[in-house]
Structures are given as structure tokens and as C-alpha cells.
Protein backbone atom coordinates (compact mmCIF):
# COMPACT_ATOMS: atom_id res chain seq x y z
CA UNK A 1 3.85 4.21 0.28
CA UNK A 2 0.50 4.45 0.58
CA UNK A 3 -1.81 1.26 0.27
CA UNK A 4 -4.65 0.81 -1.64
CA UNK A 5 -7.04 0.79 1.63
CA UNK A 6 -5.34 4.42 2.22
CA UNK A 7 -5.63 5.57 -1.22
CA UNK A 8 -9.43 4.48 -1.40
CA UNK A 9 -10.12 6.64 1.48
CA UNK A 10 -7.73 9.40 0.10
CA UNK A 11 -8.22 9.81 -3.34
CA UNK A 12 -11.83 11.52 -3.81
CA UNK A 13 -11.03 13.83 -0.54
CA UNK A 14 -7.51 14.84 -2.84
CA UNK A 15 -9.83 15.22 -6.12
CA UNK A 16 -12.25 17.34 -4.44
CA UNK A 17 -9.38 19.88 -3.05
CA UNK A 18 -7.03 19.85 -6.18
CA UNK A 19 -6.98 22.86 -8.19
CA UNK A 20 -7.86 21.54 -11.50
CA UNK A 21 -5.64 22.11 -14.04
CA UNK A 22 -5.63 22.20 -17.67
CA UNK A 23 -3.45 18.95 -17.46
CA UNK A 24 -4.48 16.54 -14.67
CA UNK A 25 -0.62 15.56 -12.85
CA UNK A 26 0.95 12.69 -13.38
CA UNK A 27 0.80 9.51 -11.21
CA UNK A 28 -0.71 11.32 -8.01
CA UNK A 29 -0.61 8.73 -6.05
CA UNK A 30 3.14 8.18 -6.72
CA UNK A 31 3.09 12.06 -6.23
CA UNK A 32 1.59 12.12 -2.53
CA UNK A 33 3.56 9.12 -1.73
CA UNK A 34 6.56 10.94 -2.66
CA UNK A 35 5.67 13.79 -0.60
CA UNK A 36 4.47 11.84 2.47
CA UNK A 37 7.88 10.18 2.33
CA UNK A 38 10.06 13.24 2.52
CA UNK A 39 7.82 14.67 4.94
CA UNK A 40 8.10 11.48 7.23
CA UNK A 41 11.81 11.05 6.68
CA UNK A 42 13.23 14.96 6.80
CA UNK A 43 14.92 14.40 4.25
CA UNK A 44 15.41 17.03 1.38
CA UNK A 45 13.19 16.76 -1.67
CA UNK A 46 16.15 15.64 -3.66
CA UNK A 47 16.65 12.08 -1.54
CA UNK A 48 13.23 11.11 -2.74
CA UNK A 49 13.29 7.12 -3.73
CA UNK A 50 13.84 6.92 -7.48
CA UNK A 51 10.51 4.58 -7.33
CA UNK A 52 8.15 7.57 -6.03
CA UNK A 53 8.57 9.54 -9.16
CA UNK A 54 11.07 12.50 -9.84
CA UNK A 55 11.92 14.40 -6.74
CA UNK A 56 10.77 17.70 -8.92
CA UNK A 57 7.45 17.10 -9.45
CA UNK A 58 6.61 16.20 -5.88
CA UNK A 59 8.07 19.47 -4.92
CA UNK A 60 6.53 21.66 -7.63
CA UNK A 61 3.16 19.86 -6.79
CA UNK A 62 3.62 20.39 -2.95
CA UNK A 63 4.99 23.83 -3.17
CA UNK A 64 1.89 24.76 -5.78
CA UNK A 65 -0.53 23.37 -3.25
CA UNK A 66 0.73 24.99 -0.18
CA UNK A 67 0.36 28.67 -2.30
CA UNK A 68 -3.04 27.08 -3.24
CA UNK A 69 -4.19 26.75 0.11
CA UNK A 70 -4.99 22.85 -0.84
CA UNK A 71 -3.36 21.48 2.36
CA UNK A 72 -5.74 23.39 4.39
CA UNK A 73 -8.95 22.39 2.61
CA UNK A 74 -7.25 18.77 2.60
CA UNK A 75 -7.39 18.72 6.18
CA UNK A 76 -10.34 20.22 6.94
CA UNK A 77 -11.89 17.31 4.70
CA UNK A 78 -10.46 14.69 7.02
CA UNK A 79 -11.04 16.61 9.77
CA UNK A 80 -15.00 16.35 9.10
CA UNK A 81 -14.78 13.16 8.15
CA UNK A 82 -13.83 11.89 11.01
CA UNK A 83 -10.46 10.37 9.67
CA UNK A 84 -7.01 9.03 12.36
CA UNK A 85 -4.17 11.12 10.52
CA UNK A 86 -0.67 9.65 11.96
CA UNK A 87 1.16 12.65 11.51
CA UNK A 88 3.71 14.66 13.22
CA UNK A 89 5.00 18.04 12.62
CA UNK A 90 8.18 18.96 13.58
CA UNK A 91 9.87 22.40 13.43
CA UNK A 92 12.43 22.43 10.59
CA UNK A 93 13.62 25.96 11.52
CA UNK A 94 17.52 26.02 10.78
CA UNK A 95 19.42 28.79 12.68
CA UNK A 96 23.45 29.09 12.46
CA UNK A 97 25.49 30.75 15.06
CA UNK A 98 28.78 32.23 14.89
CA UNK A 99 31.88 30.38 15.36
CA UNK A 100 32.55 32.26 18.60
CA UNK A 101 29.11 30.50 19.71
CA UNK A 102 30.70 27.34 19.63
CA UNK A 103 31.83 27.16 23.18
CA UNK A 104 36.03 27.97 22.28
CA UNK A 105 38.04 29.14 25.23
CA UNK A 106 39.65 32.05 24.80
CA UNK A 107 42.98 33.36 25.98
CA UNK A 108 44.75 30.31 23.23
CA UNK A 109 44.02 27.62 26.22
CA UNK A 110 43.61 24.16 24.42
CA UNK A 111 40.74 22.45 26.69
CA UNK A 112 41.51 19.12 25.64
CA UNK A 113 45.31 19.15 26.52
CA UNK A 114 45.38 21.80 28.91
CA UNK A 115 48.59 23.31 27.07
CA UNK A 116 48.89 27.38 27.11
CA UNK A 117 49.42 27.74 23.31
């Protein structure tokens, strides 16, 4: 996912925001990738390729930088530095209505037959 050019650029602005551990994480450029993917696709952290590491660890290490406040100093980083981000964030809110919502007729009139039931 992300190229070496990227990860060049990437890598000491991540290091320098990181909360540092008593164990650094595993593979975090397969990490990031991981997370950049599901973030790009909307998909749930569970549909992560196979190839970008387990699905868990991208979430535990997202979620854990998010309470961190590392995404903020993250951008703030690129921010000064001048750097093109290509992202877009879209509004994942997820509100259900009630079945009466739906648009039914009422009084047991069948809209796509027209037949009084």
C-alpha cells in the first residue's frame, strides 16, 4: 500500500508522534497500510487483505492512537511540512429508522399490484 517514496517521507514524521512503547509494534508499515486501506475502502476492520497483517492489530493500533491523540500531532506534522495528503473523509454515521419509515401504504393497499388486500 504504501511505496517506499511514501514511506520515506512518512516514517520519521510517524516515529516522532508514536507513543513509545515498551515493545516497538510490529511491521508498522504493514500496520498503516492496513489502516489506510480500510479507511480508503469503508470497509470494516475485519475485510482487511490477509497480506496487510491481522485485521486486529491495525485496529488496536488505530483505536490506541486516536485515544492518544497521535492522529492529530500526525497531521499537524504534515501540515507544517508542507506535505499533499489525498485524503477524504466521509461521514460513517449509521442511523436506522423504523419499519413504518420505509414508505408502506397503509390501509393493506399493495402499491405494486394495486389489489385491496
Amino acid at each position: 500500500m504504501l511505496s517506499d517514496e511514501q514511506w520515506t517521507v512518512l516514517e520519521p514524521l510517524v516515529e516522532a508522534c508514536r507513543p513509545i512503547g515498551k515493545t516497538p509494534p510490529q511491521d508498522l508499515r504493514r500496520t498503516l497500510s492496513a489502516i489506510l486501506w480500510r479507511h480508503q475502502n469503508g470497509a470494516k476492520w475485519r475485510a482487511v487483505p490477509v497480506e496487510l497483517g491481522p485485521w486486529w492489530r491495525a485496529a488496536q493500533v488505530f483505536m490506541r492512537w486516536a485515544r492518544a491523540g497521535v492522529w492529530e500531532r500526525l497531521l499537524n506534522l504534515v501540515q507544517e511540512r508542507g506535505l499533499r495528503l489525498g485524503m477524504v473523509f466521509l461521514d460513517g454515521t449509521n442511523i436506522q429508522a423504523h419499519q413504518k419509515a420505509a414508505g408502506a401504504a397503509r390501509g393493506g393497499i399493495s402499491m405494486s399490484f394495486g389489489v385491496q388486500l
